[in-house]
N, C-alpha and C. Protein backbone atom coordinates (compact mmCIF):
# COMPACT_ATOMS: atom_id res chain seq x y z
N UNK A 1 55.12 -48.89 131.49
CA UNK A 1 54.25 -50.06 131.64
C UNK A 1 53.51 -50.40 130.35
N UNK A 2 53.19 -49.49 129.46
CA UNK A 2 52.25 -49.81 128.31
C UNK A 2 52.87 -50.35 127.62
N UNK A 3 54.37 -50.22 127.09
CA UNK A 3 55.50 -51.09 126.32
C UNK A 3 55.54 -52.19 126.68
N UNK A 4 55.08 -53.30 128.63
CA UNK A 4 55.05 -54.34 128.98
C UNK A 4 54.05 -54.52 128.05
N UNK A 5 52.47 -54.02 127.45
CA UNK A 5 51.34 -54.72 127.34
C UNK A 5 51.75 -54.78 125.78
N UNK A 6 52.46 -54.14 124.80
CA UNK A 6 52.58 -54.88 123.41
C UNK A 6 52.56 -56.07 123.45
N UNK A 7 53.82 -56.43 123.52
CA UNK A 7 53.55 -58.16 123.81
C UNK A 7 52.92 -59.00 123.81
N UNK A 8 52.21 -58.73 125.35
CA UNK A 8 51.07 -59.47 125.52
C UNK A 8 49.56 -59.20 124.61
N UNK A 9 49.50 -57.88 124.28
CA UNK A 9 48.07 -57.86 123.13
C UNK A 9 48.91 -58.40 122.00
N UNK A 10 49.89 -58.48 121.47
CA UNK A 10 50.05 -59.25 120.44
C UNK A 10 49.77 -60.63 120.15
N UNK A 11 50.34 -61.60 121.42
CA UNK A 11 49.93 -62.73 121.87
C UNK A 11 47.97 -63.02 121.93
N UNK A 12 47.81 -62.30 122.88
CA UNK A 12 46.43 -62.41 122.47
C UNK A 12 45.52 -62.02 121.42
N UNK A 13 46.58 -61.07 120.45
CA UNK A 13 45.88 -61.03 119.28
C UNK A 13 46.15 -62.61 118.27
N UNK A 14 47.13 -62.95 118.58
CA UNK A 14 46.95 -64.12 117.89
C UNK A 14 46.36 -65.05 118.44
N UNK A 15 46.04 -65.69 119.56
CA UNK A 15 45.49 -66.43 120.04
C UNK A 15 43.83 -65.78 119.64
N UNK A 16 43.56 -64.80 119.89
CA UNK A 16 42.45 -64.50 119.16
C UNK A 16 41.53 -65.02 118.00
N UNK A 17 42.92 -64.97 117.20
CA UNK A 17 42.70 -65.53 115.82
C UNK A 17 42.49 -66.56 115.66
N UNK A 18 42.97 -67.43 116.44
CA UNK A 18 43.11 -68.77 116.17
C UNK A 18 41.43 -68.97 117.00
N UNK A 19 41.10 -68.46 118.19
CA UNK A 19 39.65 -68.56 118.13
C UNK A 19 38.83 -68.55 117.27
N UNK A 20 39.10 -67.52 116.60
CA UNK A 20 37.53 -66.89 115.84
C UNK A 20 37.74 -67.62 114.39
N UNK A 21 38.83 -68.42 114.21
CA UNK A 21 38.88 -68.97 113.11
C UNK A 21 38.03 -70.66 113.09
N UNK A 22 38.32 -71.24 114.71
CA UNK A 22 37.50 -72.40 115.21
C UNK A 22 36.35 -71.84 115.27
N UNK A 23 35.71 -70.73 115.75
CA UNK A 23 34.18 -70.25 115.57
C UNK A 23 34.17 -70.50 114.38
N UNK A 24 33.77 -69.23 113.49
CA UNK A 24 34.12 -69.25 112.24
C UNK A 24 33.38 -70.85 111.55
N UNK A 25 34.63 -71.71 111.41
CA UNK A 25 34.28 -72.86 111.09
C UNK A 25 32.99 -73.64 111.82
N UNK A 26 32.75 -73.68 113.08
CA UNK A 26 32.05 -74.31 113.64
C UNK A 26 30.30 -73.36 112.99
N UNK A 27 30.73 -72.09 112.93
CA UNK A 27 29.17 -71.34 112.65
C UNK A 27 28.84 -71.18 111.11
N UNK A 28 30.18 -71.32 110.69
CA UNK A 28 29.93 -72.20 108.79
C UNK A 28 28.99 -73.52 108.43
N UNK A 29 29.33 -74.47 109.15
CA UNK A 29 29.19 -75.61 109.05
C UNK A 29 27.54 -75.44 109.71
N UNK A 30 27.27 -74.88 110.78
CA UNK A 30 25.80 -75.06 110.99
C UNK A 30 24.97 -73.83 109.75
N UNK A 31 25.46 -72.94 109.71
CA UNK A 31 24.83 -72.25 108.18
C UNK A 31 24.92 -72.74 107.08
N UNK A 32 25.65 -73.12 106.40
CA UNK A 32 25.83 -73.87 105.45
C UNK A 32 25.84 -75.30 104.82
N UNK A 33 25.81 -75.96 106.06
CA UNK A 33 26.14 -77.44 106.07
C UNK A 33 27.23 -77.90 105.53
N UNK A 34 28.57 -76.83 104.80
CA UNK A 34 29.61 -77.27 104.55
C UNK A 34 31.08 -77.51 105.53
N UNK A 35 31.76 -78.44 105.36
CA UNK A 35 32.85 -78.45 106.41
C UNK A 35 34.11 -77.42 105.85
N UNK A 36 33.43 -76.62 104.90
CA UNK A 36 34.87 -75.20 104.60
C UNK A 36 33.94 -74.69 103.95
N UNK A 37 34.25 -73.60 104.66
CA UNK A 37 33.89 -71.89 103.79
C UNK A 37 34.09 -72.02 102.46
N UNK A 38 33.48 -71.34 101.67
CA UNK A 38 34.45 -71.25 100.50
C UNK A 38 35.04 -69.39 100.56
N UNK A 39 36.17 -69.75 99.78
CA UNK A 39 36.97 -68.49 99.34
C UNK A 39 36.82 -67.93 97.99
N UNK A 40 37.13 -66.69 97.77
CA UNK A 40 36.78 -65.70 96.83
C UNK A 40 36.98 -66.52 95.41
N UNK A 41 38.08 -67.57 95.29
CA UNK A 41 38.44 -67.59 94.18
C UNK A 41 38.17 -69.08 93.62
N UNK A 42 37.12 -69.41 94.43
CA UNK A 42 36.67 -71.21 94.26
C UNK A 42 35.38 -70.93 93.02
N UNK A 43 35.97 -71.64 92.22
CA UNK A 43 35.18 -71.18 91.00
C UNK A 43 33.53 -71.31 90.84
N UNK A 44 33.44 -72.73 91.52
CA UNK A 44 32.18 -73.05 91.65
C UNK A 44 31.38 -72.66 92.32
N UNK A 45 31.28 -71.94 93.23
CA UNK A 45 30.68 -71.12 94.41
C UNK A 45 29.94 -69.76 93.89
N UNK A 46 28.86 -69.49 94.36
CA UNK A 46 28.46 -68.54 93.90
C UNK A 46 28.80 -67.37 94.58
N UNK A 47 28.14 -65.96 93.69
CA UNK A 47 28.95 -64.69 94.95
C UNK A 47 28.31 -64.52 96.14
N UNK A 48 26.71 -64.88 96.16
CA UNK A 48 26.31 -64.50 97.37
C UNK A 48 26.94 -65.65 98.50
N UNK A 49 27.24 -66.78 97.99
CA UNK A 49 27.49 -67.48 99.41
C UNK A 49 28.77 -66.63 99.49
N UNK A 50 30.19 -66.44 98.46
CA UNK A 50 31.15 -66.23 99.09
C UNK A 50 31.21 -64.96 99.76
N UNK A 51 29.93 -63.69 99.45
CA UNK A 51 29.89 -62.73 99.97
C UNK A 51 29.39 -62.95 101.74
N UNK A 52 28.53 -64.17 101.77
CA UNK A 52 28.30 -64.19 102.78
C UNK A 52 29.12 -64.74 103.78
N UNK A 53 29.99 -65.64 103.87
CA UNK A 53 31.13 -66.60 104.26
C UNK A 53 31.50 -65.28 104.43
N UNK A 54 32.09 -64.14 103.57
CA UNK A 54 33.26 -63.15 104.34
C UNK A 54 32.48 -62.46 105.33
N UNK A 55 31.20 -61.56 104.90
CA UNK A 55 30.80 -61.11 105.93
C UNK A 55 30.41 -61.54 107.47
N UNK A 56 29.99 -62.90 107.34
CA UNK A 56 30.23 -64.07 108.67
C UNK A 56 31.27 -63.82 109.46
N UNK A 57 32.54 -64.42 108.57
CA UNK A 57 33.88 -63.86 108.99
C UNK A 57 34.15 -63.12 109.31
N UNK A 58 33.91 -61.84 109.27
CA UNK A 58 34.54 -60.42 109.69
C UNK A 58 34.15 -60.74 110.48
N UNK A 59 32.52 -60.25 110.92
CA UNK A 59 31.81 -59.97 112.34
C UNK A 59 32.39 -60.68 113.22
N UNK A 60 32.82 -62.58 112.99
CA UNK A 60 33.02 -62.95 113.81
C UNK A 60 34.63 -62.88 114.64
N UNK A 61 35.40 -62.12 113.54
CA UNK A 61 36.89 -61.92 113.62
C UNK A 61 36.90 -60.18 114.71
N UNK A 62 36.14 -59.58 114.11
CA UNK A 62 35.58 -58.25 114.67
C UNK A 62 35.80 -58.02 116.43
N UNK A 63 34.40 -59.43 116.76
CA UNK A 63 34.13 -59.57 118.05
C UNK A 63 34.90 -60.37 119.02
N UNK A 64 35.56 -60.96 118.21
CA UNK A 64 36.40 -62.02 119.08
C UNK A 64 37.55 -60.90 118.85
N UNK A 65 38.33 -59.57 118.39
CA UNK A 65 39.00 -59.49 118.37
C UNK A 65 39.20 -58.05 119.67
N UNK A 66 38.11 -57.36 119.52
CA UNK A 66 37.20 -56.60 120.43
C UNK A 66 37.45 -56.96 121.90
N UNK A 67 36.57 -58.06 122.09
CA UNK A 67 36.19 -58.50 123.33
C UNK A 67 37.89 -59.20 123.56
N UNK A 68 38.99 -59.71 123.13
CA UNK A 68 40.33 -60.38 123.64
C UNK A 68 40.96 -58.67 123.88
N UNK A 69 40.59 -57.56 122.84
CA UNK A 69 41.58 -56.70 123.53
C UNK A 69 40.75 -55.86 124.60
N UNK A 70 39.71 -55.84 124.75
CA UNK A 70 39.33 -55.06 126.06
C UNK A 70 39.13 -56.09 127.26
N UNK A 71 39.03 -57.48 127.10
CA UNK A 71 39.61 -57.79 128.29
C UNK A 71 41.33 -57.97 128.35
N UNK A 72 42.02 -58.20 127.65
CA UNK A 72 43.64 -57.84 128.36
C UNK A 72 43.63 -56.86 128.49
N UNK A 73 43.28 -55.47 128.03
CA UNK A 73 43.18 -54.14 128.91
C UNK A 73 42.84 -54.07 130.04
N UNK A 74 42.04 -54.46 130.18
CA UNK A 74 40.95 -54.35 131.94
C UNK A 74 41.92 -55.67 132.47
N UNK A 75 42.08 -56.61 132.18
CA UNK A 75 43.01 -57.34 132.83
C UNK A 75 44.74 -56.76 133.87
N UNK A 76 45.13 -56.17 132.51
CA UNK A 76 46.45 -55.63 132.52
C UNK A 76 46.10 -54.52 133.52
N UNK A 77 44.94 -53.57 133.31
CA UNK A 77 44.59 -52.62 134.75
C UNK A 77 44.58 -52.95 135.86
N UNK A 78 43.77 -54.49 135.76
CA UNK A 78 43.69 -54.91 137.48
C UNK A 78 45.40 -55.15 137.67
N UNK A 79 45.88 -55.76 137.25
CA UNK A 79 47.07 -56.10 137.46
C UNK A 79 48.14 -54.94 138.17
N UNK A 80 48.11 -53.94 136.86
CA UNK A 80 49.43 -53.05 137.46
C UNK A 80 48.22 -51.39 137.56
N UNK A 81 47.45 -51.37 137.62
CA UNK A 81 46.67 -50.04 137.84
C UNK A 81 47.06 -49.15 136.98
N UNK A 82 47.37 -49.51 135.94
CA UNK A 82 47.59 -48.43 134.67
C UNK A 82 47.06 -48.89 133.28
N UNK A 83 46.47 -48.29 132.85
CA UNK A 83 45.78 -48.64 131.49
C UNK A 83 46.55 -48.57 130.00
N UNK A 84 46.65 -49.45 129.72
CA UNK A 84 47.25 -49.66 128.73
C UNK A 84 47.12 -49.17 127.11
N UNK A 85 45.52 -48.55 127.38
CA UNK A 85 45.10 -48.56 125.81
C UNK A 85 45.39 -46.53 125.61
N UNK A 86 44.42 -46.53 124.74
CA UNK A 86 44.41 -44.58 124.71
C UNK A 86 43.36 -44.47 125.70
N UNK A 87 43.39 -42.91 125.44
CA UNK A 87 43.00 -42.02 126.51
C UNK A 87 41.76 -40.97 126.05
N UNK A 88 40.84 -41.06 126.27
CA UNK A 88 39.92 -40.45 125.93
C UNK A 88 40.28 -38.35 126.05
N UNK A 89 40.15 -37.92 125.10
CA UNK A 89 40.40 -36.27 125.00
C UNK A 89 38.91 -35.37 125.60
């Protein structure tokens, strides 16, 4: 059964992404007032904003990525009563 749930956490890992990338943007734009992040290698940008833009990013890639795989876990449990992830020792 855990070979059924690759798949599907893959899928929702990308769909994930594609969330936290619309966050992301949407929680840029109210911090910054810009309509794009800037990236590491935009010359004009200083380091603290671009340090801050990544660290934004993570957290928000982090939690959205977190919270999509422990609910298709707990999902995939209700479903077939077997847990998909590891196993605590």
């Amino acid at each position: 059964m855990k070979l059924l749930y690759r798949p599907l956490g893959m899928l929702f890992g990308a769909l994930g992404g594609f969330l936290a990338t619309a966050i992301f943007g949407q929680i840029w734009k109210l911090v910054a007032g810009d309509k794009e992040a800037p990236s590491a290698t935009m010359r004009n940008r200083a380091w603290t904003e671009i340090l801050m833009a990544a660290a934004i990013q993570g957290a928000i890639f982090g939690l959205v990525k977190a919270a999509i795989d422990r609910g298709g876990a707990k999902g995939f449990q209700k479903l077939t009563g077997e847990w998909p992830g590891d196993e605590e020792d």
